[in-house]
N, C-alpha and C. Protein backbone atom coordinates (compact mmCIF):
# COMPACT_ATOMS: atom_id res chain seq x y z
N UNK A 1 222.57 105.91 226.02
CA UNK A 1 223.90 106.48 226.06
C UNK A 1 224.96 105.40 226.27
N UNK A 2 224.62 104.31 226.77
CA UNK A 2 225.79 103.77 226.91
C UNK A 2 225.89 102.41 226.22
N UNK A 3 224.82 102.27 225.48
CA UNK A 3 225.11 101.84 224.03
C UNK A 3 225.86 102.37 222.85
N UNK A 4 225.73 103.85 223.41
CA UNK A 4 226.75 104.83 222.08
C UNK A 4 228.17 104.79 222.24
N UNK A 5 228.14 104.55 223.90
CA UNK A 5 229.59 104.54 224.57
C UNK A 5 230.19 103.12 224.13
N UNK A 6 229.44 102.14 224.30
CA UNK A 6 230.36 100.44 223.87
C UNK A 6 230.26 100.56 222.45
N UNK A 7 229.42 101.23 221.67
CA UNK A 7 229.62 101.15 220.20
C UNK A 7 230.82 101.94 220.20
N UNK A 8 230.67 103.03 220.16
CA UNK A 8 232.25 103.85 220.16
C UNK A 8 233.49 103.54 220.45
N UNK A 9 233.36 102.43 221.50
CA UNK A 9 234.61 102.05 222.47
C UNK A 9 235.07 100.61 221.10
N UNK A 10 234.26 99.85 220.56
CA UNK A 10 234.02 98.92 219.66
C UNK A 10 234.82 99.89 218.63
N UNK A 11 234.21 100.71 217.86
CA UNK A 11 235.02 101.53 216.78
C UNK A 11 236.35 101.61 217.06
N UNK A 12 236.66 101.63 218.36
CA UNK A 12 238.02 103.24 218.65
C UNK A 12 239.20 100.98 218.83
N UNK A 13 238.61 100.08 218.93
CA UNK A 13 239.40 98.97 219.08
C UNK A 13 239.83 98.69 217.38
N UNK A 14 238.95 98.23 216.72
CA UNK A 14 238.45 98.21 215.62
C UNK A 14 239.78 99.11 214.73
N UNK A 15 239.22 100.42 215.01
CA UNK A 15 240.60 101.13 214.42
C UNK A 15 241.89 101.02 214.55
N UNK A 16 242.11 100.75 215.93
CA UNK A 16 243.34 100.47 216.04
C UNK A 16 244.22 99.57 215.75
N UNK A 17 242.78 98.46 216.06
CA UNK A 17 243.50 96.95 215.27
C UNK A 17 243.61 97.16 214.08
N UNK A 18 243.40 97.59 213.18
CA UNK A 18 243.14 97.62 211.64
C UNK A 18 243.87 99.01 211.19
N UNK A 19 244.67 99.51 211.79
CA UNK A 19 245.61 100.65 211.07
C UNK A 19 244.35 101.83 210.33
N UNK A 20 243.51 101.61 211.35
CA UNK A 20 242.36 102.89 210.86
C UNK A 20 241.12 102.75 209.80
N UNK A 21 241.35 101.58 209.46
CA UNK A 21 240.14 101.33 208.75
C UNK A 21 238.86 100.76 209.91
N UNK A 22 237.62 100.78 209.76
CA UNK A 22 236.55 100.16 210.53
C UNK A 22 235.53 100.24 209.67
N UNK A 23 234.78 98.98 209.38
CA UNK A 23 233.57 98.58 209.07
C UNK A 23 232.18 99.28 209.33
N UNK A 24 231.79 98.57 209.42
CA UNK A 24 229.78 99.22 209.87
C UNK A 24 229.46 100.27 209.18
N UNK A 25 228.94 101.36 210.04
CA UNK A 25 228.48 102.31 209.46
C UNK A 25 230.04 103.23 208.87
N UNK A 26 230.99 102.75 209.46
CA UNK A 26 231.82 103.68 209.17
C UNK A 26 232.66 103.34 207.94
N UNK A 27 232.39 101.51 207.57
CA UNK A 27 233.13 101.62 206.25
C UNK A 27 233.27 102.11 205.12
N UNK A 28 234.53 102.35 204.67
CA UNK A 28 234.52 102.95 203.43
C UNK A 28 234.74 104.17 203.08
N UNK A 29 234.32 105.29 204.52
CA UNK A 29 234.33 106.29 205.10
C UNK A 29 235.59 107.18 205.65
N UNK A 30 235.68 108.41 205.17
CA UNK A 30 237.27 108.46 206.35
C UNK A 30 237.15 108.87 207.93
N UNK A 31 237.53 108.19 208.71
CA UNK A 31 237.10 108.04 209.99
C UNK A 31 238.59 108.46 210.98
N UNK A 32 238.82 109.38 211.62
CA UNK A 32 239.33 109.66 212.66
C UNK A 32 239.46 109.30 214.07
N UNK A 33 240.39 109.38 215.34
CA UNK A 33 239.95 109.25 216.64
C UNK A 33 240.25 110.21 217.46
N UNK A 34 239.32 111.49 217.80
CA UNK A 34 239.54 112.46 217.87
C UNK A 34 239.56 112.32 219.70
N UNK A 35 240.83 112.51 220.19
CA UNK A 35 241.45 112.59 221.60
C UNK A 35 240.70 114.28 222.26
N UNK A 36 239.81 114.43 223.28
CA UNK A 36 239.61 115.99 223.64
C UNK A 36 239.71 115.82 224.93
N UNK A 37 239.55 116.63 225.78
CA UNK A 37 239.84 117.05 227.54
C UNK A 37 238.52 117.74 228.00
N UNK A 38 237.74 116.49 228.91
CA UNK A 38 236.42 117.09 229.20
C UNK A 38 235.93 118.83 229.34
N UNK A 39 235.02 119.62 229.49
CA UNK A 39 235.73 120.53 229.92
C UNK A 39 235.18 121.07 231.60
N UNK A 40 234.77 119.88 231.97
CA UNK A 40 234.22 120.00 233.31
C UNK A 40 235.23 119.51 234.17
N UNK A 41 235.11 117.87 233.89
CA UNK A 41 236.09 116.61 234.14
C UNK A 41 237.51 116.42 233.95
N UNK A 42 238.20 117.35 232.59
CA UNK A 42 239.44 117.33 232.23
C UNK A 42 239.94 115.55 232.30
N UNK A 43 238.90 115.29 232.05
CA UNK A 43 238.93 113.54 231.64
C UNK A 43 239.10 113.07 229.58
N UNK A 44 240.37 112.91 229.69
CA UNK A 44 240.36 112.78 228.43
C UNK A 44 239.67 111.77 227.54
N UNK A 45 238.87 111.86 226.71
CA UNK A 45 237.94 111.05 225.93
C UNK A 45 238.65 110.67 224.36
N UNK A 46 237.52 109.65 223.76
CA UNK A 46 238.20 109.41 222.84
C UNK A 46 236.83 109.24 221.98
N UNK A 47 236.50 109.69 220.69
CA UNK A 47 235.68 109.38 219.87
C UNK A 47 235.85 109.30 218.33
N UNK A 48 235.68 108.22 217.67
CA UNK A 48 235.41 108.07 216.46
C UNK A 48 234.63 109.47 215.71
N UNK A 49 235.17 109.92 214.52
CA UNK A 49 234.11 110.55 213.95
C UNK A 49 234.60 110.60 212.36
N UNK A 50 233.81 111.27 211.01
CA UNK A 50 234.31 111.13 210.13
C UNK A 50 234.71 112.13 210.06
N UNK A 51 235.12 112.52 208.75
CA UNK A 51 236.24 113.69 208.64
C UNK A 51 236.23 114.21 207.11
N UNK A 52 236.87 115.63 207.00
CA UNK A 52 237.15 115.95 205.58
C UNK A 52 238.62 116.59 205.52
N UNK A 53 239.19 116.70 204.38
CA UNK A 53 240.14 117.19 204.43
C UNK A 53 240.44 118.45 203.73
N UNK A 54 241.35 119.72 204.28
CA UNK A 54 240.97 120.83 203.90
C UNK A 54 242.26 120.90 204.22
N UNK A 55 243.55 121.08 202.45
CA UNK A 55 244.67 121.50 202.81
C UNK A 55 245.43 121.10 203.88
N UNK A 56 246.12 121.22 204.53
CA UNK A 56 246.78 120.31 205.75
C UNK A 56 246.09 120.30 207.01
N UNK A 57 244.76 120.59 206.88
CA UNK A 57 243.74 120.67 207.86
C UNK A 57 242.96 119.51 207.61
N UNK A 58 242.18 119.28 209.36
CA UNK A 58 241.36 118.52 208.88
C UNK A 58 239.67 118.68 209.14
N UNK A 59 238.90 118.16 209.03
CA UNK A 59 237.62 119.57 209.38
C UNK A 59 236.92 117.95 210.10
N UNK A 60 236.17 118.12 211.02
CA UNK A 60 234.94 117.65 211.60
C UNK A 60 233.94 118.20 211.57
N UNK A 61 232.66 117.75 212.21
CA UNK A 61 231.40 117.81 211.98
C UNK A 61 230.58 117.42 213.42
N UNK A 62 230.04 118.39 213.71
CA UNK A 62 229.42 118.53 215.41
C UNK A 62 227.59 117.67 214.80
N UNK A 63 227.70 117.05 213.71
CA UNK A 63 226.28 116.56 213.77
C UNK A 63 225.31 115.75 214.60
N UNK A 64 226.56 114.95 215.80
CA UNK A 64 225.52 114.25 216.98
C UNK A 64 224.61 113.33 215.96
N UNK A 65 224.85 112.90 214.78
CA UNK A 65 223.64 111.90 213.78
C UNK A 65 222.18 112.47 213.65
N UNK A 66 223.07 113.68 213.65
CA UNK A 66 220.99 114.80 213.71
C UNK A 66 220.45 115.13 215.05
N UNK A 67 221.01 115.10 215.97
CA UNK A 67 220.21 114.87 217.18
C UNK A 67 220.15 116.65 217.80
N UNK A 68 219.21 117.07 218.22
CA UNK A 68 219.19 118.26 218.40
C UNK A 68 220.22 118.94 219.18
N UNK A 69 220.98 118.42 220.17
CA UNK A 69 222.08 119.31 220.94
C UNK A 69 223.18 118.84 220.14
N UNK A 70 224.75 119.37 220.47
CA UNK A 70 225.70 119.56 219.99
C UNK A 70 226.05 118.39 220.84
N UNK A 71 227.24 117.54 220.51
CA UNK A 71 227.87 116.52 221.18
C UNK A 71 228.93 117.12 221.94
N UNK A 72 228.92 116.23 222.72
CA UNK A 72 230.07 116.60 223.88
C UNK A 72 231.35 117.29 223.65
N UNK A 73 232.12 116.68 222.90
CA UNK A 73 232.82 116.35 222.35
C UNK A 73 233.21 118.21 221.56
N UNK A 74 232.12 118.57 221.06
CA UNK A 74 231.77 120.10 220.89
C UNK A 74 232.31 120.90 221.57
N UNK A 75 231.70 120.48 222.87
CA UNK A 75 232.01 121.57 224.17
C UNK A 75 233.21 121.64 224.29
N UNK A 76 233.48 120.43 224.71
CA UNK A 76 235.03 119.98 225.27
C UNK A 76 236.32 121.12 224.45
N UNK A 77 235.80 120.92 222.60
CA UNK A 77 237.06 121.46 222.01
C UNK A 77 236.45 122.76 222.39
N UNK A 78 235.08 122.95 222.39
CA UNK A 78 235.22 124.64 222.55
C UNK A 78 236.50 124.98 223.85
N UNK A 79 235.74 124.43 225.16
CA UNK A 79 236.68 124.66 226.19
C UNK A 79 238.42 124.51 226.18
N UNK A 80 238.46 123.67 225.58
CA UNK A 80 240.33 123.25 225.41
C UNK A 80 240.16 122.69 224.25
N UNK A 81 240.78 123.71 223.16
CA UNK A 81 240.77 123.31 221.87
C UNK A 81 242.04 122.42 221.43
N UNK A 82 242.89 122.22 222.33
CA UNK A 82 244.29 121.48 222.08
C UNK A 82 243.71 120.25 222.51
N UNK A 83 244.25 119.61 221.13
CA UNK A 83 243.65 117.81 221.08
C UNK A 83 244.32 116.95 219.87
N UNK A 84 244.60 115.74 220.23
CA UNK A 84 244.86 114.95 219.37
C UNK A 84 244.30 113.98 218.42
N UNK A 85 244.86 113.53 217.11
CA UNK A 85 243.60 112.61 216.41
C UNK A 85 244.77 111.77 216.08
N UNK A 86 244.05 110.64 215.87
CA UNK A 86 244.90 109.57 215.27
C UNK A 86 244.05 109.47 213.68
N UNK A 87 244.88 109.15 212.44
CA UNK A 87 244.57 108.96 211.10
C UNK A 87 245.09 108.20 210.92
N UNK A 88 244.85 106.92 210.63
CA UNK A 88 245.40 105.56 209.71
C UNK A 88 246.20 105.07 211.20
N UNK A 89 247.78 105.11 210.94
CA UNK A 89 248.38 104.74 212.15
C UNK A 89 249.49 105.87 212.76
N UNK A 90 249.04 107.22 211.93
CA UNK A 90 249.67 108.30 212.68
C UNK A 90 249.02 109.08 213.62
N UNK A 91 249.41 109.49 214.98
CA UNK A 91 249.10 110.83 216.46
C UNK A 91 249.08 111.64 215.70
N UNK A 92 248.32 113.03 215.86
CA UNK A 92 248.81 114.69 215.20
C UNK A 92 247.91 114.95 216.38
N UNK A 93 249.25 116.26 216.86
CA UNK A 93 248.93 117.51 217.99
C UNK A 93 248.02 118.18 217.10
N UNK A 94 246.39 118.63 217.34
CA UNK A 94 245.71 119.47 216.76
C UNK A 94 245.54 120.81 217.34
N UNK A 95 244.94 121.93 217.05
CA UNK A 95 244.05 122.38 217.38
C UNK A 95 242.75 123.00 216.62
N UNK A 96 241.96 123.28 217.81
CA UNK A 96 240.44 123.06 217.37
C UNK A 96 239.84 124.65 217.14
N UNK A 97 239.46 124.61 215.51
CA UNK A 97 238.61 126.24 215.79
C UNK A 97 237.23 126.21 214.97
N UNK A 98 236.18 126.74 215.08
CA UNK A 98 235.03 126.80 214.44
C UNK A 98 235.16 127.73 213.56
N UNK A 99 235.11 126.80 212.26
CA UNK A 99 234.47 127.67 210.95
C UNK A 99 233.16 128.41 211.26
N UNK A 100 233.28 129.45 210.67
CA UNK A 100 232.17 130.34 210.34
C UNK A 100 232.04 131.33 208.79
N UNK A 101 231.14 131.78 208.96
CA UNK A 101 230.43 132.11 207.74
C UNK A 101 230.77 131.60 206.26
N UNK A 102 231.59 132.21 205.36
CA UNK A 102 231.26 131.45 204.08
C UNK A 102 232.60 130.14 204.49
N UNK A 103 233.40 130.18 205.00
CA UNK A 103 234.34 128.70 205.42
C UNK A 103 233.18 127.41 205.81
N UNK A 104 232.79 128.06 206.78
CA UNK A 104 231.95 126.90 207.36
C UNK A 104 230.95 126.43 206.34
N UNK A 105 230.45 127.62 205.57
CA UNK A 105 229.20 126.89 204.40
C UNK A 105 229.94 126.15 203.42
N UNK A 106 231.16 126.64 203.19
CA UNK A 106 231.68 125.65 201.59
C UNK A 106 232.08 124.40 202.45
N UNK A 107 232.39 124.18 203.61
CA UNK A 107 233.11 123.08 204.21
C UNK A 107 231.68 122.03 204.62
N UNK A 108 230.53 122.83 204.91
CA UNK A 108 229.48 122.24 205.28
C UNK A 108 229.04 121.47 203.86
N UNK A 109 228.84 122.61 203.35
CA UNK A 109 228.28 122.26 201.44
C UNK A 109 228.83 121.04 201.17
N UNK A 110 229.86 120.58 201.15
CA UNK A 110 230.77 119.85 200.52
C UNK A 110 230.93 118.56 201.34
N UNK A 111 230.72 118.43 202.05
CA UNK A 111 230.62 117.11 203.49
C UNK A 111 229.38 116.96 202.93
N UNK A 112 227.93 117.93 202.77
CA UNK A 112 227.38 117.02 202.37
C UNK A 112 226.69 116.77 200.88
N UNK A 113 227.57 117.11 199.74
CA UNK A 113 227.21 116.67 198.70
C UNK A 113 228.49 115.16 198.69
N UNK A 114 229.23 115.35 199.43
CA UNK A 114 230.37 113.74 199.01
C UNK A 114 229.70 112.58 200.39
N UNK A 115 228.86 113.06 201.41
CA UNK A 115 228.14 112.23 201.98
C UNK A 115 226.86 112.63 202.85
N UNK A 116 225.58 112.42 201.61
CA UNK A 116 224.50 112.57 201.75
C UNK A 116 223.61 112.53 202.72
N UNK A 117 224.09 112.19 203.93
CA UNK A 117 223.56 111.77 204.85
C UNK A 117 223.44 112.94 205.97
N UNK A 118 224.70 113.90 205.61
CA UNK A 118 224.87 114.88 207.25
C UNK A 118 222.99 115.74 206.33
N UNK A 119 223.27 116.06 205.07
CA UNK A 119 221.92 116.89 204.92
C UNK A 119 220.55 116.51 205.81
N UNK A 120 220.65 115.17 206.03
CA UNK A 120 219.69 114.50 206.77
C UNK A 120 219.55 114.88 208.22
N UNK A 121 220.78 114.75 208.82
CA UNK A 121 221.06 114.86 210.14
C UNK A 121 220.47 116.70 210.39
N UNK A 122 221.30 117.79 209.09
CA UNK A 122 221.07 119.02 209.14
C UNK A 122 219.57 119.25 209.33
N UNK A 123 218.75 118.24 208.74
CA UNK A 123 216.77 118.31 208.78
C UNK A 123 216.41 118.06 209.79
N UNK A 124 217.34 117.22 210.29
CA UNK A 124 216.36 116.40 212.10
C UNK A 124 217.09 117.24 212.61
N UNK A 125 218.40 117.60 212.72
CA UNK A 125 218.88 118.56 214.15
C UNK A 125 217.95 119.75 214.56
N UNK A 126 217.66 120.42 213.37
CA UNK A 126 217.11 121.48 213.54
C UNK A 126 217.70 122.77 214.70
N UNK A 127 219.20 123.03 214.00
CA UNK A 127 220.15 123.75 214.37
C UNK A 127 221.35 123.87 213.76
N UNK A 128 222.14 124.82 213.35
CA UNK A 128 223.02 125.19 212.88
C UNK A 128 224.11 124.06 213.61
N UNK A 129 224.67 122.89 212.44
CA UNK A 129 225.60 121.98 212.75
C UNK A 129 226.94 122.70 212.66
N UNK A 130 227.53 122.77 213.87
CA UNK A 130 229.22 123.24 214.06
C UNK A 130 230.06 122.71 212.99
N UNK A 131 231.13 123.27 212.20
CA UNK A 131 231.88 122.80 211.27
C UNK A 131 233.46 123.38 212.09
N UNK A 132 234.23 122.20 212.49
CA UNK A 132 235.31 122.23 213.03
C UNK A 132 236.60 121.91 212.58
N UNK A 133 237.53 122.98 212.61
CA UNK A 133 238.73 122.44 211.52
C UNK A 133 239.88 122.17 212.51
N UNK A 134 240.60 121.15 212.24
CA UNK A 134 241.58 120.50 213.21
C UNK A 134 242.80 121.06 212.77
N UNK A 135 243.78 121.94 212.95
CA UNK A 135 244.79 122.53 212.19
C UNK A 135 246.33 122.22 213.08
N UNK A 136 246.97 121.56 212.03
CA UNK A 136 248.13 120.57 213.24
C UNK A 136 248.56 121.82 213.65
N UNK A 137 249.28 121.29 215.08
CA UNK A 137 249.93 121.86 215.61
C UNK A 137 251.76 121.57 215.62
């Protein structure tokens, strides 16, 4: 875990220095820095993640890289869905709601035919991956 934490903390510099672009696994990629409010801690966090775009929305992806529980980060917006993301070098006031039924499948579908990889994550999680749409506020 706290190799995921200095990698992350590495990304979230990375982005900032660079007006939102970042390398590694994330180059090339569209990559976000999604601001949430613990929902235990009310400790505000900060995490890299990628992203799709849906109309003036923006959608995330609870995939954790396949890992069987939901990421934190999950909870948090469940609990306090008011949160901020940074894109390129602009803030946006979000908020956070879970797609469901055919939204969530065309939004799921489509994340992963343009990047092949969440289908992977969808095989190892072995659980229905959250599809989250960020809708400015």
């Amino acid at each position: 875990m706290a190799d995921t934490k200095e990698m992350n903390q590495d990304i979230v510099k990375e982005f900032r220095a660079s007006a939102g672009v970042v390398g590694g696994y994330f180059e090339g990629k569209p990559v976000l820095l999604l601001h949430h409010t613990g929902a235990k801690s009310g400790i505000v966090r900060v995490n890299p993640l990628m992203y799709n775009v849906e109309g003036d929305d923006l959608v995330i992806f609870a995939s954790k890289g396949g890992a069987p529980s939901h990421p934190d980060w999950y909870r948090n917006l469940k609990a306090n869905p008011k949160a901020q993301v940074e894109v390129g070098t602009d803030t946006l006031d979000v908020i956070a709601r879970e797609a469901t039924g055919e939204e969530r499948d065309r939004l799921w579908e489509r994340q992963k035919a343009e990047y092949p990889q969440f289908a992977g994550y969808e095989k190892t999680a072995n659980r229905v991956i959250p599809v989250i749409v960020l809708e400015r506020r």
